[in-house]
N, C-alpha and C. Protein backbone atom coordinates (compact mmCIF):
# COMPACT_ATOMS: atom_id res chain seq x y z
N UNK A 1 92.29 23.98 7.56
CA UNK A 1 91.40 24.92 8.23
C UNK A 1 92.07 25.51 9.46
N UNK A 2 92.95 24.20 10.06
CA UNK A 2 94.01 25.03 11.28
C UNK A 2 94.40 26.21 10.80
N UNK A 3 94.98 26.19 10.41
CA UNK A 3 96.42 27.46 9.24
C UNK A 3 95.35 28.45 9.53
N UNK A 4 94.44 28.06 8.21
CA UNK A 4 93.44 30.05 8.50
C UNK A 4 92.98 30.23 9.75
N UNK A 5 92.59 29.41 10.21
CA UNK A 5 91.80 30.10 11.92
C UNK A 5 93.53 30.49 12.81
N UNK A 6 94.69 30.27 12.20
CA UNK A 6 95.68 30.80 13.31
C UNK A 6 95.79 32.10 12.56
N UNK A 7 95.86 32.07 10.95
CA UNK A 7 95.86 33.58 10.37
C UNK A 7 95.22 34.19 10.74
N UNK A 8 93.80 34.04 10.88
CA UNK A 8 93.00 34.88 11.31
C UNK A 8 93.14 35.25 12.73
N UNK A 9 93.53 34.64 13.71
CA UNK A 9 94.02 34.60 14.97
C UNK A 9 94.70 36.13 15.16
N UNK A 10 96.03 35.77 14.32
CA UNK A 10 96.82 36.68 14.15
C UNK A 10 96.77 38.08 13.99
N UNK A 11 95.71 38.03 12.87
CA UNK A 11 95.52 39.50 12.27
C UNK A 11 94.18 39.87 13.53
N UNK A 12 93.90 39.41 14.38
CA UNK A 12 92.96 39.96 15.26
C UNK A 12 91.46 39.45 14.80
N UNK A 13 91.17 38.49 13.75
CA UNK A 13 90.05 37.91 13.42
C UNK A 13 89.26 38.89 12.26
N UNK A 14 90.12 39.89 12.07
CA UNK A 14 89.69 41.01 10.86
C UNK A 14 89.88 40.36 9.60
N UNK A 15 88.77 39.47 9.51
CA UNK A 15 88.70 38.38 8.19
C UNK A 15 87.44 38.67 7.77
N UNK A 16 87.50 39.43 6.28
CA UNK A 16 86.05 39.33 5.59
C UNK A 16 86.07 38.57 4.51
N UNK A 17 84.16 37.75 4.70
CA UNK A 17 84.45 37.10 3.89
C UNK A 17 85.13 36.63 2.19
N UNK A 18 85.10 35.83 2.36
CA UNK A 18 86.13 35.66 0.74
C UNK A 18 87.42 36.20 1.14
N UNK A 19 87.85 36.71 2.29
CA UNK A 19 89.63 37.80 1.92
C UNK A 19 90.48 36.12 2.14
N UNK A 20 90.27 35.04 2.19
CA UNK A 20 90.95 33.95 2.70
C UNK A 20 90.98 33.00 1.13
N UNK A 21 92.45 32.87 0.56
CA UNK A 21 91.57 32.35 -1.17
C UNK A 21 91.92 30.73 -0.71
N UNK A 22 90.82 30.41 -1.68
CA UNK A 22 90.85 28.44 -1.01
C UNK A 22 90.18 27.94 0.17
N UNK A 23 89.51 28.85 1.19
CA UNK A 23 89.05 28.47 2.29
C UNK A 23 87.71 28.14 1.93
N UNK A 24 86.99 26.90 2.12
CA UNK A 24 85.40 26.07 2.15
C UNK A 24 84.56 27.21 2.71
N UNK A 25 85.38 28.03 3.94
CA UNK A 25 84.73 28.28 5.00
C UNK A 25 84.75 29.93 5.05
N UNK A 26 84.73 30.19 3.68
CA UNK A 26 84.81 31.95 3.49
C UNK A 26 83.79 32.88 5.04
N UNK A 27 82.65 32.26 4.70
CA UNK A 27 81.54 32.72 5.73
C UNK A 27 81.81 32.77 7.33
N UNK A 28 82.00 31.23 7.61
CA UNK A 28 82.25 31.15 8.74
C UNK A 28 83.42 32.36 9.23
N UNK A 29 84.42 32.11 8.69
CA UNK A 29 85.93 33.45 8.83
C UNK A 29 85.40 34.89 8.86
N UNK A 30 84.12 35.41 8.03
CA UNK A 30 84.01 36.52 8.16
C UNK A 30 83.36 36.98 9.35
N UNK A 31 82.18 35.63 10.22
CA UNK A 31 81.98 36.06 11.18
C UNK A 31 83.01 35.90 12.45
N UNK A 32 83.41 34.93 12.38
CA UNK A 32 84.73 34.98 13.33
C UNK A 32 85.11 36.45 13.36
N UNK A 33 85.41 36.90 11.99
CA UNK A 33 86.39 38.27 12.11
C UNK A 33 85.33 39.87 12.81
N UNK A 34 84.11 38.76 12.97
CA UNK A 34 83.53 40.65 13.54
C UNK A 34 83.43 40.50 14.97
N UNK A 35 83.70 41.97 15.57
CA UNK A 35 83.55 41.97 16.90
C UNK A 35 81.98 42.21 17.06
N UNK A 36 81.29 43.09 16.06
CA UNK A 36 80.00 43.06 16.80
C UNK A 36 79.30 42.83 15.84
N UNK A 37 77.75 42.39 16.09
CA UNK A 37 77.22 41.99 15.11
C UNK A 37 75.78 42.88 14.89
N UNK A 38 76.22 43.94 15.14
CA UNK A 38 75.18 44.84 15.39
C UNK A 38 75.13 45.83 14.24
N UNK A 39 73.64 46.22 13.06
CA UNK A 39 73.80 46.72 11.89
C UNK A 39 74.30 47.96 11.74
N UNK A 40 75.02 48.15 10.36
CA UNK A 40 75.59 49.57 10.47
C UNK A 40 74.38 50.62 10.39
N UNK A 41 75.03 51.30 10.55
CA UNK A 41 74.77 52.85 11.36
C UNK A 41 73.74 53.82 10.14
N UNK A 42 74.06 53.26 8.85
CA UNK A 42 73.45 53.73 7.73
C UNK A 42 72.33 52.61 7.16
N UNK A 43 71.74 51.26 7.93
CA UNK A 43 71.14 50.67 7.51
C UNK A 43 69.48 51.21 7.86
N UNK A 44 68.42 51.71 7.09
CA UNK A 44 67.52 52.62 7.17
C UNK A 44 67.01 51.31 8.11
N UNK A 45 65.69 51.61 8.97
CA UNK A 45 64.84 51.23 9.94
C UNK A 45 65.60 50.25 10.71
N UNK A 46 66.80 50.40 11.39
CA UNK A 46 67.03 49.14 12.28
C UNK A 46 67.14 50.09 13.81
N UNK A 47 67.68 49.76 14.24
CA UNK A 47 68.36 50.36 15.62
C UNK A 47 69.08 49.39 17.02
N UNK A 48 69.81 49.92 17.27
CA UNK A 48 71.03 48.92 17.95
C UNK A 48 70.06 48.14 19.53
N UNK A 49 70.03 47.40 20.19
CA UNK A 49 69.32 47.07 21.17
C UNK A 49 70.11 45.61 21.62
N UNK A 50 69.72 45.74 23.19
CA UNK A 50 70.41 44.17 23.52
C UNK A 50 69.72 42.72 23.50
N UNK A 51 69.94 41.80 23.86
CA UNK A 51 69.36 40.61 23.46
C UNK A 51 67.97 40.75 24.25
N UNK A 52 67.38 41.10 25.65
CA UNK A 52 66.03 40.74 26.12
C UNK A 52 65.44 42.12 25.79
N UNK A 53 66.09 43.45 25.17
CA UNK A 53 64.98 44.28 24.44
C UNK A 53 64.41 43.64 23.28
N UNK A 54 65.41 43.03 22.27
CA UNK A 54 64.94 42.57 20.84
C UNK A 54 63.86 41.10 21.19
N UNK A 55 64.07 40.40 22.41
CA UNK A 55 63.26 39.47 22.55
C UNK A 55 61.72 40.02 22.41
N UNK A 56 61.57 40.72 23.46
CA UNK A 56 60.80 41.81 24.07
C UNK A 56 60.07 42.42 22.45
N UNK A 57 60.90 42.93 22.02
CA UNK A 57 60.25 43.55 20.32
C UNK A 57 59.55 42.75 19.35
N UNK A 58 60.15 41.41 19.68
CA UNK A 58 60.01 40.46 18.61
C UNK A 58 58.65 39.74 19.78
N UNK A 59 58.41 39.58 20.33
CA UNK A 59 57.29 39.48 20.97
C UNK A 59 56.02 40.00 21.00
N UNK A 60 56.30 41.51 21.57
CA UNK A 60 55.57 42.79 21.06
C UNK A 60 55.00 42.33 19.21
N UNK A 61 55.63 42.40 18.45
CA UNK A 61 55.10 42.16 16.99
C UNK A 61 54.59 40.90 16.71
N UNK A 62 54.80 39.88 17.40
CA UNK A 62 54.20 38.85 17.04
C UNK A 62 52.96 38.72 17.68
N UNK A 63 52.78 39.10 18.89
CA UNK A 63 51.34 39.25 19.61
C UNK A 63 50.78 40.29 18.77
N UNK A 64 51.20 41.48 18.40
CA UNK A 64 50.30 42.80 17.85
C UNK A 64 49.86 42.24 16.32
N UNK A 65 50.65 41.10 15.61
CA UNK A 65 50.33 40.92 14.36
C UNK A 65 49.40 39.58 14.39
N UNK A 66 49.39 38.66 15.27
CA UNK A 66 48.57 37.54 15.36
C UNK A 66 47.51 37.06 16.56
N UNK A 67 46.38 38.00 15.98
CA UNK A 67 45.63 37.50 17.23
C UNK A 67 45.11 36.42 17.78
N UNK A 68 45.52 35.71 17.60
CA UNK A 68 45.09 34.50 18.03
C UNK A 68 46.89 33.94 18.88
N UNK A 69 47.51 34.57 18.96
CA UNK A 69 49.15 34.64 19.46
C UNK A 69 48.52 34.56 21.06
N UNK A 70 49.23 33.27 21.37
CA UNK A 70 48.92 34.04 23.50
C UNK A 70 50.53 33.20 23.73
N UNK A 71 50.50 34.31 24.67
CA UNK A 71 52.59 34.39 25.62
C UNK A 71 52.19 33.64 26.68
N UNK A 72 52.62 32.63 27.39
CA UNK A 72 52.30 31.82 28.72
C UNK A 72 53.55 31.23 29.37
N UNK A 73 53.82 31.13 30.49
CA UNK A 73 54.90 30.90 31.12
C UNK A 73 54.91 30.96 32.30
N UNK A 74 56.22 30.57 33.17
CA UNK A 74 56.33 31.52 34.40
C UNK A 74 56.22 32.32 35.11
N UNK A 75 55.94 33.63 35.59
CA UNK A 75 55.91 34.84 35.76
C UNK A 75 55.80 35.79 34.82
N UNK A 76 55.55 35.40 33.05
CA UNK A 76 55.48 36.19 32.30
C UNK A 76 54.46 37.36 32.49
N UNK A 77 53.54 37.49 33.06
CA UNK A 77 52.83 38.19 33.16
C UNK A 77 53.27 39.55 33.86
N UNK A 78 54.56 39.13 34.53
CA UNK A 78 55.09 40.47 35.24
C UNK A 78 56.80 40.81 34.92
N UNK A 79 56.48 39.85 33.52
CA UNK A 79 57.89 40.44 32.48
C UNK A 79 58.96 39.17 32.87
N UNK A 80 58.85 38.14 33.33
CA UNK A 80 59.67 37.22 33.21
C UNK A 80 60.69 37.16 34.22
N UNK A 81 61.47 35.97 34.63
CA UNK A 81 62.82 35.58 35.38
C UNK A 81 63.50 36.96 34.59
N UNK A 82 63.83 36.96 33.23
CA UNK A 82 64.66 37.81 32.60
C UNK A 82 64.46 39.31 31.68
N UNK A 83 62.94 39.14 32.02
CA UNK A 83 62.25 40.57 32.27
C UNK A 83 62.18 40.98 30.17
N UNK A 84 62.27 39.69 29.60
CA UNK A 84 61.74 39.77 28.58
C UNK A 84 60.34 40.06 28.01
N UNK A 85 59.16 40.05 29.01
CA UNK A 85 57.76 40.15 28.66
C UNK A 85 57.47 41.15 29.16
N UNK A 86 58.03 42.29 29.13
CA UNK A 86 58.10 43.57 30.40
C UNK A 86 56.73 44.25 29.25
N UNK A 87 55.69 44.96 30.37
CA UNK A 87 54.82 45.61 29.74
C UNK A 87 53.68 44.87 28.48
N UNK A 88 54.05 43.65 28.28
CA UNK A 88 53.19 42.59 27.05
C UNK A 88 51.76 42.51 27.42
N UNK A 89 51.85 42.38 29.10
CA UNK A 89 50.27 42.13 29.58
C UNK A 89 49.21 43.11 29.19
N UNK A 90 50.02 44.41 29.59
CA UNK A 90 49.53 45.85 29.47
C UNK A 90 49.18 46.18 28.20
N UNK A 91 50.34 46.00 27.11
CA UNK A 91 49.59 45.81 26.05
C UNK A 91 48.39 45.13 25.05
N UNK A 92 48.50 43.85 25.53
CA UNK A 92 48.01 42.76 24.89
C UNK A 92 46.85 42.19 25.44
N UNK A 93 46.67 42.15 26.74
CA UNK A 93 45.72 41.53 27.65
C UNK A 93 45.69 40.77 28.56
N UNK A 94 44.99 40.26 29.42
CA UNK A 94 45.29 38.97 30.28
C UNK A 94 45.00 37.88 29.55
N UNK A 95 44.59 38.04 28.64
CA UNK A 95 43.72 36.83 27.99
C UNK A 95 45.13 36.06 27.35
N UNK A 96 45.55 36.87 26.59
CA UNK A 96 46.39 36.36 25.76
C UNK A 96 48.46 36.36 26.23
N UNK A 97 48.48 37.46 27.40
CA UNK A 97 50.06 36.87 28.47
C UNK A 97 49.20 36.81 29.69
N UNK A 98 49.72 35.70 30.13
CA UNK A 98 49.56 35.28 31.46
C UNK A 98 50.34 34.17 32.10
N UNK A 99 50.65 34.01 33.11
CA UNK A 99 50.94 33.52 34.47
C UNK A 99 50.51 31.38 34.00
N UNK A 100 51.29 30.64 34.33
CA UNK A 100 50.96 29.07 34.21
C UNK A 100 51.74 29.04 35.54
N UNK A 101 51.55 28.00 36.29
CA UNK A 101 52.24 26.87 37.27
C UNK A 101 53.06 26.97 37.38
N UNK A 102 54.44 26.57 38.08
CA UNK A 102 55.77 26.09 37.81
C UNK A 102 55.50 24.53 37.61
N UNK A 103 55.02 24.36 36.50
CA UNK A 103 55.29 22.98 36.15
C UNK A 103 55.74 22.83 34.48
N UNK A 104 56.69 22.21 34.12
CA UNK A 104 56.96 22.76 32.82
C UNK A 104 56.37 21.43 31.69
N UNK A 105 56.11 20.82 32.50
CA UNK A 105 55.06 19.26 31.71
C UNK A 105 53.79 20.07 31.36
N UNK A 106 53.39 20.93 32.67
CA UNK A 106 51.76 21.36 32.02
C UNK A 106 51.75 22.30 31.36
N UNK A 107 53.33 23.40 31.12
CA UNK A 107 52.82 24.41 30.39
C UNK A 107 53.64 23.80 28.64
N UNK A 108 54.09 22.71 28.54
CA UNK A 108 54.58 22.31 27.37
C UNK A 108 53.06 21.81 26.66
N UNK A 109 52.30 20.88 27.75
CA UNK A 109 51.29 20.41 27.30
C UNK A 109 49.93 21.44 27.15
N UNK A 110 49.91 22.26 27.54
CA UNK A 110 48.96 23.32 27.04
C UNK A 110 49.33 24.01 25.77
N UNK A 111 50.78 24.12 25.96
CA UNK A 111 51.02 24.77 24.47
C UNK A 111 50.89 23.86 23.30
N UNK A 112 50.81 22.32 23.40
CA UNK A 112 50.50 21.45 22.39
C UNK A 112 48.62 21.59 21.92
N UNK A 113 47.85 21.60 23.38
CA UNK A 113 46.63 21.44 23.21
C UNK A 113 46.02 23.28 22.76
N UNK A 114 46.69 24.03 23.38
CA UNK A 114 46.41 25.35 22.59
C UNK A 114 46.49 25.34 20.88
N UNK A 115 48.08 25.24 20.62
CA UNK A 115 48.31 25.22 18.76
C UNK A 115 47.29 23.89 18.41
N UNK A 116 46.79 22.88 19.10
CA UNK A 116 46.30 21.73 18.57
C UNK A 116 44.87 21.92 18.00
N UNK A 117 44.55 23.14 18.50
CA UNK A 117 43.27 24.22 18.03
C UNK A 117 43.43 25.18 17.53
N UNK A 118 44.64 25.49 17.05
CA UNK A 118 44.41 26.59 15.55
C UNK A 118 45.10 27.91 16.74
N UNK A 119 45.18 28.00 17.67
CA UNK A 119 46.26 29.24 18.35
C UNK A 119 47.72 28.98 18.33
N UNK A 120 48.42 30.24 18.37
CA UNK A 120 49.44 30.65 17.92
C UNK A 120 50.43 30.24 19.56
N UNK A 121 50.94 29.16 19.68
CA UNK A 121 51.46 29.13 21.29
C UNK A 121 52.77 29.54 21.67
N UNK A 122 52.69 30.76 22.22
CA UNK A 122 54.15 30.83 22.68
C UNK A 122 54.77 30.27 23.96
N UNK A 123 55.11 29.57 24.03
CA UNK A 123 55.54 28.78 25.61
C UNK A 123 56.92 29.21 26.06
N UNK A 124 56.63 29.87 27.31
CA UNK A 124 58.33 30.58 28.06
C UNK A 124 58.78 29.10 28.95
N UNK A 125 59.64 28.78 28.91
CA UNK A 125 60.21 27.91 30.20
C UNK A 125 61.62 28.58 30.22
N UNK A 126 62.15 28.85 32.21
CA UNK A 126 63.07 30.07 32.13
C UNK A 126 63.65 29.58 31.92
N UNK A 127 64.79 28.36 32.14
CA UNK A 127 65.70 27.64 32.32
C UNK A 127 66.07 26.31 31.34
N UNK A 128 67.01 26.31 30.86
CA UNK A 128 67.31 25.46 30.26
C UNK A 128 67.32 24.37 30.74
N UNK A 129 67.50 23.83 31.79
CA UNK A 129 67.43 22.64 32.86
C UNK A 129 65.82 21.92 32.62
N UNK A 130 65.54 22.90 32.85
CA UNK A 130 63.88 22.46 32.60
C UNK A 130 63.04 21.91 31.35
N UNK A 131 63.90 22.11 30.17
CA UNK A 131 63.26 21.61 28.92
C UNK A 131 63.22 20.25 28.94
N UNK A 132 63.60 19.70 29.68
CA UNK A 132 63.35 17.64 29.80
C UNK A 132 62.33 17.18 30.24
N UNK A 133 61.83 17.72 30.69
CA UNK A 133 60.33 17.15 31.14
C UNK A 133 59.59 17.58 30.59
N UNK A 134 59.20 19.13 29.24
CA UNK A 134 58.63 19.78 28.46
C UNK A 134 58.96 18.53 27.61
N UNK A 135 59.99 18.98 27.06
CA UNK A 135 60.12 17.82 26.06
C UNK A 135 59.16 16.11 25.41
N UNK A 136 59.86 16.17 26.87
CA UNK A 136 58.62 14.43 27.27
C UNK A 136 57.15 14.54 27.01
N UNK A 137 56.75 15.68 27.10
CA UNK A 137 55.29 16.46 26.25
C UNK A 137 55.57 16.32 25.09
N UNK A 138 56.02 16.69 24.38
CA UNK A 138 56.03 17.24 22.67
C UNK A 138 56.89 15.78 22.24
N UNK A 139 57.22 15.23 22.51
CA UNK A 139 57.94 14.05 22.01
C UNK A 139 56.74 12.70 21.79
N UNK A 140 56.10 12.84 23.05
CA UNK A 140 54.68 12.02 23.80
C UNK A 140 53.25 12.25 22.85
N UNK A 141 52.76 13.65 23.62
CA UNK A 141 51.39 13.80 23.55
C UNK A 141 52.02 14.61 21.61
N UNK A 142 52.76 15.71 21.83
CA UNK A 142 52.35 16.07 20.35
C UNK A 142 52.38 15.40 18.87
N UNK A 143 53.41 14.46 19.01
CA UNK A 143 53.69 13.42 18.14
C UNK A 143 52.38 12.67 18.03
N UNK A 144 51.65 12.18 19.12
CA UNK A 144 50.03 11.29 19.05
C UNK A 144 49.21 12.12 18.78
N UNK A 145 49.06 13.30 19.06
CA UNK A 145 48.38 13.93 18.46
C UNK A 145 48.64 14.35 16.54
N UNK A 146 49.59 14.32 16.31
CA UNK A 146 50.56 14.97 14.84
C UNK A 146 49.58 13.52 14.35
N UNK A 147 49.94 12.37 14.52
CA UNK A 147 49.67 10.69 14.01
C UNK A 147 48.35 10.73 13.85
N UNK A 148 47.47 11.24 15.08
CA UNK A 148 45.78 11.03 15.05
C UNK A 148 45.01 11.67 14.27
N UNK A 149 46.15 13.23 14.16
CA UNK A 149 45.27 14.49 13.35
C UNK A 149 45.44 14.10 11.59
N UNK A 150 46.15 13.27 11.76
CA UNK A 150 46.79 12.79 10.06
C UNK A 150 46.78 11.58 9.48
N UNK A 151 45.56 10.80 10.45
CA UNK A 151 45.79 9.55 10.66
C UNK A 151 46.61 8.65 9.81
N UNK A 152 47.87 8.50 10.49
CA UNK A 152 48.98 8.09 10.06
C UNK A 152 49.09 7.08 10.80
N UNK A 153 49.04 5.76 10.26
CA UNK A 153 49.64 4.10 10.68
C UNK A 153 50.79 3.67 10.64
N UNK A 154 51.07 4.07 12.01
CA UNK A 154 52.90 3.36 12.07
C UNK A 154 53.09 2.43 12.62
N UNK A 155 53.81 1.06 12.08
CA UNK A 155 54.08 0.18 12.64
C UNK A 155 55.48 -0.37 12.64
């Protein structure tokens, strides 16, 4: 696998898949070999955008297609640390984006006791640092809840 990843090295990573014969790893090589991963130019309904517009889109459609969908987080209500929820409120409501604590235990655990009633929970936490104490929610309370709702006897 050394050998091809230095061929491919070589030729500038302009490896599509399958052009490598014998390699396990046809796939992997072809993405190595692209610089962008953005659809061509002739693919009907797409359009090029950066990572917190497409967040932003993919948000937008999941709130507009599921009403029972609510966005909750940090500052989401005024588009986020990274300005991914820009305009969601305006669209969607207060009801359903809004504003939680900076505490990321209570907004992990609301998003357990929200979906634990049939809503759609989207939970923002900005920072990756911060998913350890969320965690300790969904590991904790959602798992006892998953066991109670299914009453499942583990011993």
């Amino acid at each position: 696998m050394a050998t091809l990843l230095h061929r491919a090295a070589r030729t500038g990573f302009n490896v599509a898949p399958g052009s490598v014969p014998g390699s396990p790893n046809k796939w992997l090589l072809g993405l190595l070999g692209r610089r962008s991963f953005a659809a061509p130019a002739s693919a009907p309904g797409t359009k090029r955008m950066n990572m917190f517009t497409a967040i932003n889109d993919a948000l937008n459609i999941a709130l507009a297609t599921d009403p029972k969908a609510c966005l909750f987080g940090e500052d989401v209500a005024f588009g986020g640390v990274f300005r991914c929820s820009v305009d969601l409120r305006d669209r969607h409501g207060p009801s359903r984006v809004f504003n939680t604590p900076l505490c990321e235990q209570g907004i992990a655990a609301f998003g357990i006791g929200l979906a634990s009633n049939g809503a759609t929970a989207i939970a923002e936490i900005q920072f990756a640092d911060y998913i350890f104490p969320a965690f300790d929610q969904v590991t904790s309370w959602g798992d006892c809840l998953r066991r109670h709702h299914f009453r499942l006897m583990i011993m």
